[in-house]
N, C-alpha and C. Protein backbone atom coordinates (compact mmCIF):
# COMPACT_ATOMS: atom_id res chain seq x y z
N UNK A 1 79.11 104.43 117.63
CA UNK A 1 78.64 103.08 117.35
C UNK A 1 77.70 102.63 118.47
N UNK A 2 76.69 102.07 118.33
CA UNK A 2 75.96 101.94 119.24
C UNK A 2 75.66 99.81 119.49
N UNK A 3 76.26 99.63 120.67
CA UNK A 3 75.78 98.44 120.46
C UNK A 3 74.26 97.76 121.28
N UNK A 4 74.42 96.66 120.50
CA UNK A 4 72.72 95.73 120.62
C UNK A 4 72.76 95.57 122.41
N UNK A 5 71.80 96.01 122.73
CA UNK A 5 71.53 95.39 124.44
C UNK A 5 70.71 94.05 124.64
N UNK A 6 70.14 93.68 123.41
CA UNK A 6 69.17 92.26 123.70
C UNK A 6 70.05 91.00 122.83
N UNK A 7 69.91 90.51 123.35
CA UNK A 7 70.09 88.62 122.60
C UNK A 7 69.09 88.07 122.37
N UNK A 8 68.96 87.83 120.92
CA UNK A 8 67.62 86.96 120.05
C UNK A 8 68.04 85.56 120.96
N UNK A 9 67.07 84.84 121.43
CA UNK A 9 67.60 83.63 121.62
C UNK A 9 66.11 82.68 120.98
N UNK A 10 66.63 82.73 119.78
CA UNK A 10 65.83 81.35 119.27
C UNK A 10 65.50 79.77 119.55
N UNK A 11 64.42 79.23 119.97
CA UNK A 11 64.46 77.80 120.89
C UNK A 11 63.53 77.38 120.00
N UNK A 12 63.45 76.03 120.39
CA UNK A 12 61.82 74.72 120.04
C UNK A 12 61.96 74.57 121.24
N UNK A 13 61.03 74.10 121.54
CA UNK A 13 60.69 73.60 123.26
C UNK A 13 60.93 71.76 122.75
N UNK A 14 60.98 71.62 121.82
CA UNK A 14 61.39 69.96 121.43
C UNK A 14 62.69 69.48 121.32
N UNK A 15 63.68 70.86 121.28
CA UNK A 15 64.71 70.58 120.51
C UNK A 15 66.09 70.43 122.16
N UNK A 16 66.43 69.11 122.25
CA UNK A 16 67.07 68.65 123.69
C UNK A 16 68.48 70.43 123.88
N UNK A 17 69.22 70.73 122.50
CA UNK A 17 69.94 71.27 122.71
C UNK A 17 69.19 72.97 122.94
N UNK A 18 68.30 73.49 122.80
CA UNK A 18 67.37 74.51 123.19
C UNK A 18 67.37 74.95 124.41
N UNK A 19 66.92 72.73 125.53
CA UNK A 19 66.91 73.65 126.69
C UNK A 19 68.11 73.90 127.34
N UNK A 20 69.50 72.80 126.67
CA UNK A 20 70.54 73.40 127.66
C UNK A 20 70.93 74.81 127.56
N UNK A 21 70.73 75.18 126.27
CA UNK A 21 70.83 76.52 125.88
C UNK A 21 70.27 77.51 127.07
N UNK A 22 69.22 76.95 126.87
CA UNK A 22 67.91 77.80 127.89
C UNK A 22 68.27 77.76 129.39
N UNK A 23 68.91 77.08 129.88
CA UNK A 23 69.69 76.79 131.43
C UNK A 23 70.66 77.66 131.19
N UNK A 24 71.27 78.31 130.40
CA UNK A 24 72.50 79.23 130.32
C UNK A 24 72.06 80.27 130.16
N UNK A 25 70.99 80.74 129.13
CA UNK A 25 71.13 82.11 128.55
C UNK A 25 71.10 83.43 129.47
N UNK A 26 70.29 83.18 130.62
CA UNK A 26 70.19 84.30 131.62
C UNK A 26 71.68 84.39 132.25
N UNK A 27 72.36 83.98 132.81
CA UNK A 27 73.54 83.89 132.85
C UNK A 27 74.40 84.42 132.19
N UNK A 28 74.37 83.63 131.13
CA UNK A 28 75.26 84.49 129.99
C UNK A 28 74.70 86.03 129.54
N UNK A 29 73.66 86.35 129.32
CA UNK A 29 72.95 87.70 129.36
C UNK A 29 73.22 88.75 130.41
N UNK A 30 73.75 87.79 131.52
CA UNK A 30 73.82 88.92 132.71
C UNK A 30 75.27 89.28 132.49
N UNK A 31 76.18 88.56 132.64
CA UNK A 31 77.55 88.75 131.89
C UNK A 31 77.86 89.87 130.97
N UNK A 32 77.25 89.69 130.36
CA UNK A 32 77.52 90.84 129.25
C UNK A 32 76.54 92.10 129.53
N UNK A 33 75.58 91.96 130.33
CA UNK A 33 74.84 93.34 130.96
C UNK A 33 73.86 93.50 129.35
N UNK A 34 73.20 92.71 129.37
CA UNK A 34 72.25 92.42 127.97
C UNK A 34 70.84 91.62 128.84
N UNK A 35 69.58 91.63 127.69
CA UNK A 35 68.46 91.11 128.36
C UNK A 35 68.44 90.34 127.37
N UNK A 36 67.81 89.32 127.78
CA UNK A 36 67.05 88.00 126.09
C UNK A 36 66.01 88.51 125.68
N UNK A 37 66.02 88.21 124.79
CA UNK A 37 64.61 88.41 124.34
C UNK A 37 64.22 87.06 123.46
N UNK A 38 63.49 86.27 124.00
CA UNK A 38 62.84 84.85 123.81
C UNK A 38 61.99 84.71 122.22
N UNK A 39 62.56 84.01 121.90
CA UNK A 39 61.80 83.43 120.66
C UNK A 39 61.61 82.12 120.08
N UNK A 40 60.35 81.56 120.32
CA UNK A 40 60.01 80.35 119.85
C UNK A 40 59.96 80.32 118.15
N UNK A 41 60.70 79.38 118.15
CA UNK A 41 60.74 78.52 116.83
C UNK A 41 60.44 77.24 116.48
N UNK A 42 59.67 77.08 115.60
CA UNK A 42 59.28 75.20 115.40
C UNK A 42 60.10 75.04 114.21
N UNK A 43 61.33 74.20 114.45
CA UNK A 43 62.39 73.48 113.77
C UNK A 43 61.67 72.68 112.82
N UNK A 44 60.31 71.92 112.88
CA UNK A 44 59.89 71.29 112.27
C UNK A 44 60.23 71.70 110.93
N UNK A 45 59.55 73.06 110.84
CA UNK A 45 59.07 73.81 110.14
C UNK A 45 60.71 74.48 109.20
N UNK A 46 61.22 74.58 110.15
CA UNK A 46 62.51 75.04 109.16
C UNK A 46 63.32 73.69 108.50
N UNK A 47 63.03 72.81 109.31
CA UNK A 47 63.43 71.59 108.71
C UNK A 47 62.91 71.26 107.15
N UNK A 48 61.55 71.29 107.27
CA UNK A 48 60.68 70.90 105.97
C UNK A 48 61.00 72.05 105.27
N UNK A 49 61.10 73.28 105.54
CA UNK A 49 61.22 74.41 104.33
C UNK A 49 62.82 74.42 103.68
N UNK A 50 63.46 73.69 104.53
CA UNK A 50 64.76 73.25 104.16
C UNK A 50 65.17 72.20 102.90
N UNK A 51 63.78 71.17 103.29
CA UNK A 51 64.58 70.04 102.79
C UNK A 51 64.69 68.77 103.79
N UNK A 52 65.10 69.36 104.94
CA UNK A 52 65.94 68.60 105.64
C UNK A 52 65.04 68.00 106.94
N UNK A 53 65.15 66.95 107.60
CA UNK A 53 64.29 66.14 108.65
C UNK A 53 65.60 66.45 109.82
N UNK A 54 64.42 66.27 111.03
CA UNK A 54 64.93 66.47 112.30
C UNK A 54 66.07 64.82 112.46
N UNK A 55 66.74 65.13 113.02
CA UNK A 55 68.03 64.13 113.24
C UNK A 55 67.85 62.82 113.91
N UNK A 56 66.77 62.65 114.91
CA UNK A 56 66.07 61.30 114.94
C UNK A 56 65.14 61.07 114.10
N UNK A 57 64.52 61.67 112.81
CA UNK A 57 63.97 61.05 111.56
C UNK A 57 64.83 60.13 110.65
N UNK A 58 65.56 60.53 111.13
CA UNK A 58 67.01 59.97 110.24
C UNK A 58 67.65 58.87 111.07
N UNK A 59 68.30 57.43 110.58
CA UNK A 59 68.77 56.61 111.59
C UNK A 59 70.31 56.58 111.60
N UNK A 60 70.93 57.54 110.53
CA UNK A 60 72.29 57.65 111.21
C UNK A 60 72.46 59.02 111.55
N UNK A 61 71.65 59.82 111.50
CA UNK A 61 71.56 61.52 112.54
C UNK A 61 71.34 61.20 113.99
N UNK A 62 70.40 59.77 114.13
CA UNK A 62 69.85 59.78 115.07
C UNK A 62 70.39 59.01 116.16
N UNK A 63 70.93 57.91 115.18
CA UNK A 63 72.36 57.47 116.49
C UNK A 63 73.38 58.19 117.06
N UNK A 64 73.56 58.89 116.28
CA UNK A 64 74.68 59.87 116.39
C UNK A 64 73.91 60.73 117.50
N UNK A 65 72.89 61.49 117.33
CA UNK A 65 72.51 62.42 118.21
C UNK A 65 72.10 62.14 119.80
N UNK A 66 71.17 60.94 119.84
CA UNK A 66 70.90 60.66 120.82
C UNK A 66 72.76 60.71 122.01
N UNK A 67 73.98 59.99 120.90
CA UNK A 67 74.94 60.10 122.17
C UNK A 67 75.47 61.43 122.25
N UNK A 68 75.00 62.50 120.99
CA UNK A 68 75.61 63.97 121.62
C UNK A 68 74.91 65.00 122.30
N UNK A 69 73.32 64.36 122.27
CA UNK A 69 72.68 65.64 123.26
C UNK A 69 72.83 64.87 124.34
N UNK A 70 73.33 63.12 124.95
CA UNK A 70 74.07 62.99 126.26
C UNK A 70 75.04 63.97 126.88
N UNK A 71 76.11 63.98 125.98
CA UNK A 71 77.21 64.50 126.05
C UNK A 71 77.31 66.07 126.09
N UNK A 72 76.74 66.68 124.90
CA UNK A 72 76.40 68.05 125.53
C UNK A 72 75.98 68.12 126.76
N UNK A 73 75.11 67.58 127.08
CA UNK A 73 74.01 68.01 128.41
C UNK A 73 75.29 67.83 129.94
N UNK A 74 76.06 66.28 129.99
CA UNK A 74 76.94 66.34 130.64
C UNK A 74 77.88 67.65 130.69
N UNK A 75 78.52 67.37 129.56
CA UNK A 75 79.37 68.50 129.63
C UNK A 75 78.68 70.23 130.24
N UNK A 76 77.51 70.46 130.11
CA UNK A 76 77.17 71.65 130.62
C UNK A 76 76.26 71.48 132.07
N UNK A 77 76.29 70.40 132.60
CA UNK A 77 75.96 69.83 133.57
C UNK A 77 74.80 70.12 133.81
């Protein structure tokens, strides 16, 4: 069995939970003795091919979100 040595790490450079992501991933990559391999994504874009609007387009996604990418971000300091 052969396992994967890279981690897709999919981001928006817009998207608040991306960059905490992005403050971890080398870290976590080294951990497991794996490399990233970086990939930009525009959410916009999967949003609209979805259907679906980004979460401050929306005014109860967006209340909501603004206090959980606080709270994420705390919590991962």
């Amino acid at each position: 069995m052969t396992t994967k040595q890279t981690i897709d790490f999919y981001f928006d450079l817009t998207s608040p939970y991306s960059y905490v992501a992005a403050e971890q991933i080398e870290e976590i990559a080294a951990a497991g003795k794996r490399s990233v391999n970086y990939k930009p994504t525009l959410l916009g874009f999967v949003f609209k091919s979805t259907g679906n609007t980004a979460p401050m387009m929306n005014p109860a996604k967006g209340k909501y979100s603004a206090k959980d990418f606080a709270r994420t971000a705390r919590f991962h300091g």
